[in-house]
N, C-alpha and C. Protein backbone atom coordinates (compact mmCIF):
# COMPACT_ATOMS: atom_id res chain seq x y z
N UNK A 1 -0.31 -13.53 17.90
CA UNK A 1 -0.56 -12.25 18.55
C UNK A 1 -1.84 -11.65 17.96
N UNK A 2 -2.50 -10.85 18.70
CA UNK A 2 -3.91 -10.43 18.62
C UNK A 2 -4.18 -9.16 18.82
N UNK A 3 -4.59 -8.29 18.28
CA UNK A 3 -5.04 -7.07 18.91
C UNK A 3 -6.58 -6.15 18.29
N UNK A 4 -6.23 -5.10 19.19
CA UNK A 4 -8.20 -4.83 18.99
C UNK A 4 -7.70 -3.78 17.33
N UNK A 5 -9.13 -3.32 16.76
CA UNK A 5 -8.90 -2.45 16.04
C UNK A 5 -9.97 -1.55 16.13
N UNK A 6 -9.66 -0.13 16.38
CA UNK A 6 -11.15 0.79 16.50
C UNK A 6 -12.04 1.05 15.23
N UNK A 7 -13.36 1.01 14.74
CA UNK A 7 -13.47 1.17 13.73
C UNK A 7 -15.37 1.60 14.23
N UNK A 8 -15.25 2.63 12.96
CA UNK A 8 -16.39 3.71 12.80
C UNK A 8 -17.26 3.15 11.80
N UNK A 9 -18.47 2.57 11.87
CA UNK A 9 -19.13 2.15 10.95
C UNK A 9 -20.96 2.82 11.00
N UNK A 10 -21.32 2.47 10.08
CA UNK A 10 -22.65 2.99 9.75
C UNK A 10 -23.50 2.40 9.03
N UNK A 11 -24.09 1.05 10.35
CA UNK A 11 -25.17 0.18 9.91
C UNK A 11 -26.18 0.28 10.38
N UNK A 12 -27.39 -0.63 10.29
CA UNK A 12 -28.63 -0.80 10.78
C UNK A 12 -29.14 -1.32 11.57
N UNK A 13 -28.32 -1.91 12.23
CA UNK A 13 -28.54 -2.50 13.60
C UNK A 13 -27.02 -2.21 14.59
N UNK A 14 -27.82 -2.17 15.87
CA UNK A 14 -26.35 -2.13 16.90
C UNK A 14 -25.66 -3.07 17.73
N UNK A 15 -24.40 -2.09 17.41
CA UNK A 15 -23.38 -3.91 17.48
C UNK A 15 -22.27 -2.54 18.01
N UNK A 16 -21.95 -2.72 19.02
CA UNK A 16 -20.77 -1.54 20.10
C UNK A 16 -21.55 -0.65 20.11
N UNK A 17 -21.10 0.76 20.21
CA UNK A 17 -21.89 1.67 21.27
C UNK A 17 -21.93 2.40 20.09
N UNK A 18 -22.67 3.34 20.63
CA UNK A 18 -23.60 4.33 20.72
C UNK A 18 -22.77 5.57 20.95
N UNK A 19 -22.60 6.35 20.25
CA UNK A 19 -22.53 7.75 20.31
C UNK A 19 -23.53 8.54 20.19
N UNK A 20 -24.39 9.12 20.71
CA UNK A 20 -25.83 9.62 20.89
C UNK A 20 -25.19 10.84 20.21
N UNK A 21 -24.24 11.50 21.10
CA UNK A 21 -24.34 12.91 20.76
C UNK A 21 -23.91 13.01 19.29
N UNK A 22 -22.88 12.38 18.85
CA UNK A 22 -22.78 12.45 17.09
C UNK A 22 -23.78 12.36 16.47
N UNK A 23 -24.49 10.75 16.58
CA UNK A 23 -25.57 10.35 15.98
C UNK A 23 -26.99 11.73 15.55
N UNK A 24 -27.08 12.46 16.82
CA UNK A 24 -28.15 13.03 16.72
C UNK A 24 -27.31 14.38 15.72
N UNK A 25 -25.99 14.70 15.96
CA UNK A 25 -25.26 16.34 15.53
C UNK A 25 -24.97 15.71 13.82
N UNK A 26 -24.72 14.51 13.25
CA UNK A 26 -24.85 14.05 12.12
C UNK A 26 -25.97 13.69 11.28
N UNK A 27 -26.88 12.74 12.05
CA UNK A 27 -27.97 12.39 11.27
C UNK A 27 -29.13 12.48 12.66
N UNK A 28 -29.83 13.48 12.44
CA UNK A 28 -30.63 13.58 13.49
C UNK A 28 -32.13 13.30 13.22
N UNK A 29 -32.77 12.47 13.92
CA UNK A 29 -33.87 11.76 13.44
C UNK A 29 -33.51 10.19 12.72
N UNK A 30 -33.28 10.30 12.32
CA UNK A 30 -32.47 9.01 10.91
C UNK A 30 -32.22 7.18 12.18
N UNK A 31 -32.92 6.68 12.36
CA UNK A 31 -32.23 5.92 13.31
C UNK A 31 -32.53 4.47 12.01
N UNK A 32 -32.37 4.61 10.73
CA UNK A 32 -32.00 3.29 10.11
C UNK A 32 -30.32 3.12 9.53
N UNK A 33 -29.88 4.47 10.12
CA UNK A 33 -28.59 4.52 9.75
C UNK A 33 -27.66 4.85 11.28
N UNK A 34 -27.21 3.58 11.68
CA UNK A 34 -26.67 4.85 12.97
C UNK A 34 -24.83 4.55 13.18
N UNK A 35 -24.83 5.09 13.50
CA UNK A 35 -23.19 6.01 13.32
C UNK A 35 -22.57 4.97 14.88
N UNK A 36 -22.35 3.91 14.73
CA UNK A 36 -21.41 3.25 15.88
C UNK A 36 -20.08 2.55 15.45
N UNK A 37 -19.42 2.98 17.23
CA UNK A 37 -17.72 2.72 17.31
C UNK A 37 -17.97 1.22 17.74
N UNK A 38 -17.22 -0.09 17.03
CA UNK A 38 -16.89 -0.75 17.32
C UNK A 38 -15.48 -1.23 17.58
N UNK A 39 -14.76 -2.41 18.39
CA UNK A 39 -13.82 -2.84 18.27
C UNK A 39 -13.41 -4.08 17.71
N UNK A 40 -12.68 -4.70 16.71
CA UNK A 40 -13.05 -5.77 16.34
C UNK A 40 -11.45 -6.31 16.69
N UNK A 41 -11.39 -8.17 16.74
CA UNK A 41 -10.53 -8.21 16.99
C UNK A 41 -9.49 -8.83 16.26
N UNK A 42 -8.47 -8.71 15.69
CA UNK A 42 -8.20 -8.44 14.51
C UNK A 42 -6.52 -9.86 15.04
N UNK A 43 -6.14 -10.78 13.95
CA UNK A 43 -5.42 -11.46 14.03
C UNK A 43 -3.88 -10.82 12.78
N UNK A 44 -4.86 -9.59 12.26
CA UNK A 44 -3.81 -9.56 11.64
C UNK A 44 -3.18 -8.05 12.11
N UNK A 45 -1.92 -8.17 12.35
CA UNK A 45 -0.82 -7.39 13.32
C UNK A 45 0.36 -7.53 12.47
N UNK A 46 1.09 -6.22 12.77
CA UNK A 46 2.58 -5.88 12.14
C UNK A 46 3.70 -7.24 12.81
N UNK A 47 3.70 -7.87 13.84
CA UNK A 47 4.13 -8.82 14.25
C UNK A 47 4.15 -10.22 13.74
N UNK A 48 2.54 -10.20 13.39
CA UNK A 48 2.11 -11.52 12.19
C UNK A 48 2.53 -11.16 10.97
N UNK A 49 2.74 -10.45 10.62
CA UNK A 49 2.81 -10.26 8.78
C UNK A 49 4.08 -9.99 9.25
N UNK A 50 5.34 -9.94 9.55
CA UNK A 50 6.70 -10.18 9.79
C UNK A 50 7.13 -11.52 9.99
N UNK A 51 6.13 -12.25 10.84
CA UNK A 51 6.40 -13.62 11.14
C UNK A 51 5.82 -14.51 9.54
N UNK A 52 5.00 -14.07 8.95
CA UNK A 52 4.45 -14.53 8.11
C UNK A 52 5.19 -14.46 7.00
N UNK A 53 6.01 -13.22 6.52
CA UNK A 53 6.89 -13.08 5.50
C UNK A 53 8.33 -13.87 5.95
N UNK A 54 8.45 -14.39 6.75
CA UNK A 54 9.81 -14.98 7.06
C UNK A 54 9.38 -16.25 6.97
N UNK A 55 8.33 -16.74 7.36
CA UNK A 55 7.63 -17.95 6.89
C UNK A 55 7.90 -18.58 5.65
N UNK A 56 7.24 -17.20 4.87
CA UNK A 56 7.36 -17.49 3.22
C UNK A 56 8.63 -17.51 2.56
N UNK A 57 9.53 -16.87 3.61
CA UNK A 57 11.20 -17.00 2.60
C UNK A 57 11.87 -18.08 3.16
N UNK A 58 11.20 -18.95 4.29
CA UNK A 58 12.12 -19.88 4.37
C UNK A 58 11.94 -20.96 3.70
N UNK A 59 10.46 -20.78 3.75
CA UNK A 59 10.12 -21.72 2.95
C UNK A 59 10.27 -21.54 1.09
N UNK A 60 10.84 -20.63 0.50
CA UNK A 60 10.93 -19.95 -0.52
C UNK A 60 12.50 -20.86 -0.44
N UNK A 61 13.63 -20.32 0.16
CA UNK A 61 14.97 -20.83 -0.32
C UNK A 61 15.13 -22.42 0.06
N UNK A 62 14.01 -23.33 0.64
CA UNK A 62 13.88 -24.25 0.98
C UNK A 62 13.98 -25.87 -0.02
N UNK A 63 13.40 -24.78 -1.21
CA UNK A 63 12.61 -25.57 -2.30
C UNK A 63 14.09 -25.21 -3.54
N UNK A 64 15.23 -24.39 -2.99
CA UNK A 64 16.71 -24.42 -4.01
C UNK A 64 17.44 -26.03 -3.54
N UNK A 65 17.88 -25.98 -4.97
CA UNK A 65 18.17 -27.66 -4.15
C UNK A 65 19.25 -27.88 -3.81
N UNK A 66 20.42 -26.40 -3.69
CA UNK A 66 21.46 -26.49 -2.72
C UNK A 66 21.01 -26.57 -1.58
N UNK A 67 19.92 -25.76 -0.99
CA UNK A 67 19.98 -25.91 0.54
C UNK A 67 18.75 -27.26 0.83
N UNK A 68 17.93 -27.71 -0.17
CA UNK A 68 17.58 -29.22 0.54
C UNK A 68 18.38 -30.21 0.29
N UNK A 69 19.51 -30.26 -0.53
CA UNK A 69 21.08 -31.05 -0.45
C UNK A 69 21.38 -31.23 1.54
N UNK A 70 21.70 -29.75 1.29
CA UNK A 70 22.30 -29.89 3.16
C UNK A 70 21.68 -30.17 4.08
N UNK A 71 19.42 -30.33 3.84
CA UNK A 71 18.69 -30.36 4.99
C UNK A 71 18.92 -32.20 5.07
């Protein structure tokens, strides 16, 4: 599962948009610093890190050697 994440950054080149009207009401003149919203897309989700921690405990009681007796 995949999802976007909104995120506010403040680099030197542009990469997502443009907020003009901030840009100029924050740093006005200044265009080696500019104030853009990107979305990035992010693999890590409350869904993955649930699936991921159940991962790790099965594989956690896996390695007791009562239960690889019974596998």
């Amino acid at each position: 599962m995949y999802a976007y994440r909104q995120m506010d950054q403040r680099i030197p080149v542009v990469r997502g948009r443009l907020p003009v009207t901030r840009q100029l009401a924050r740093l006005p003149g200044r265009f080696d610093a500019l104030l853009l919203r990107t979305d990035d897309f992010l693999a890590d989700t409350l869904v993955n890190r649930i699936i991921k921690a159940g991962i790790r405990w099965v594989a956690k009681i896996t390695r007791v050697t009562a239960t690889a007796a019974k596998c």
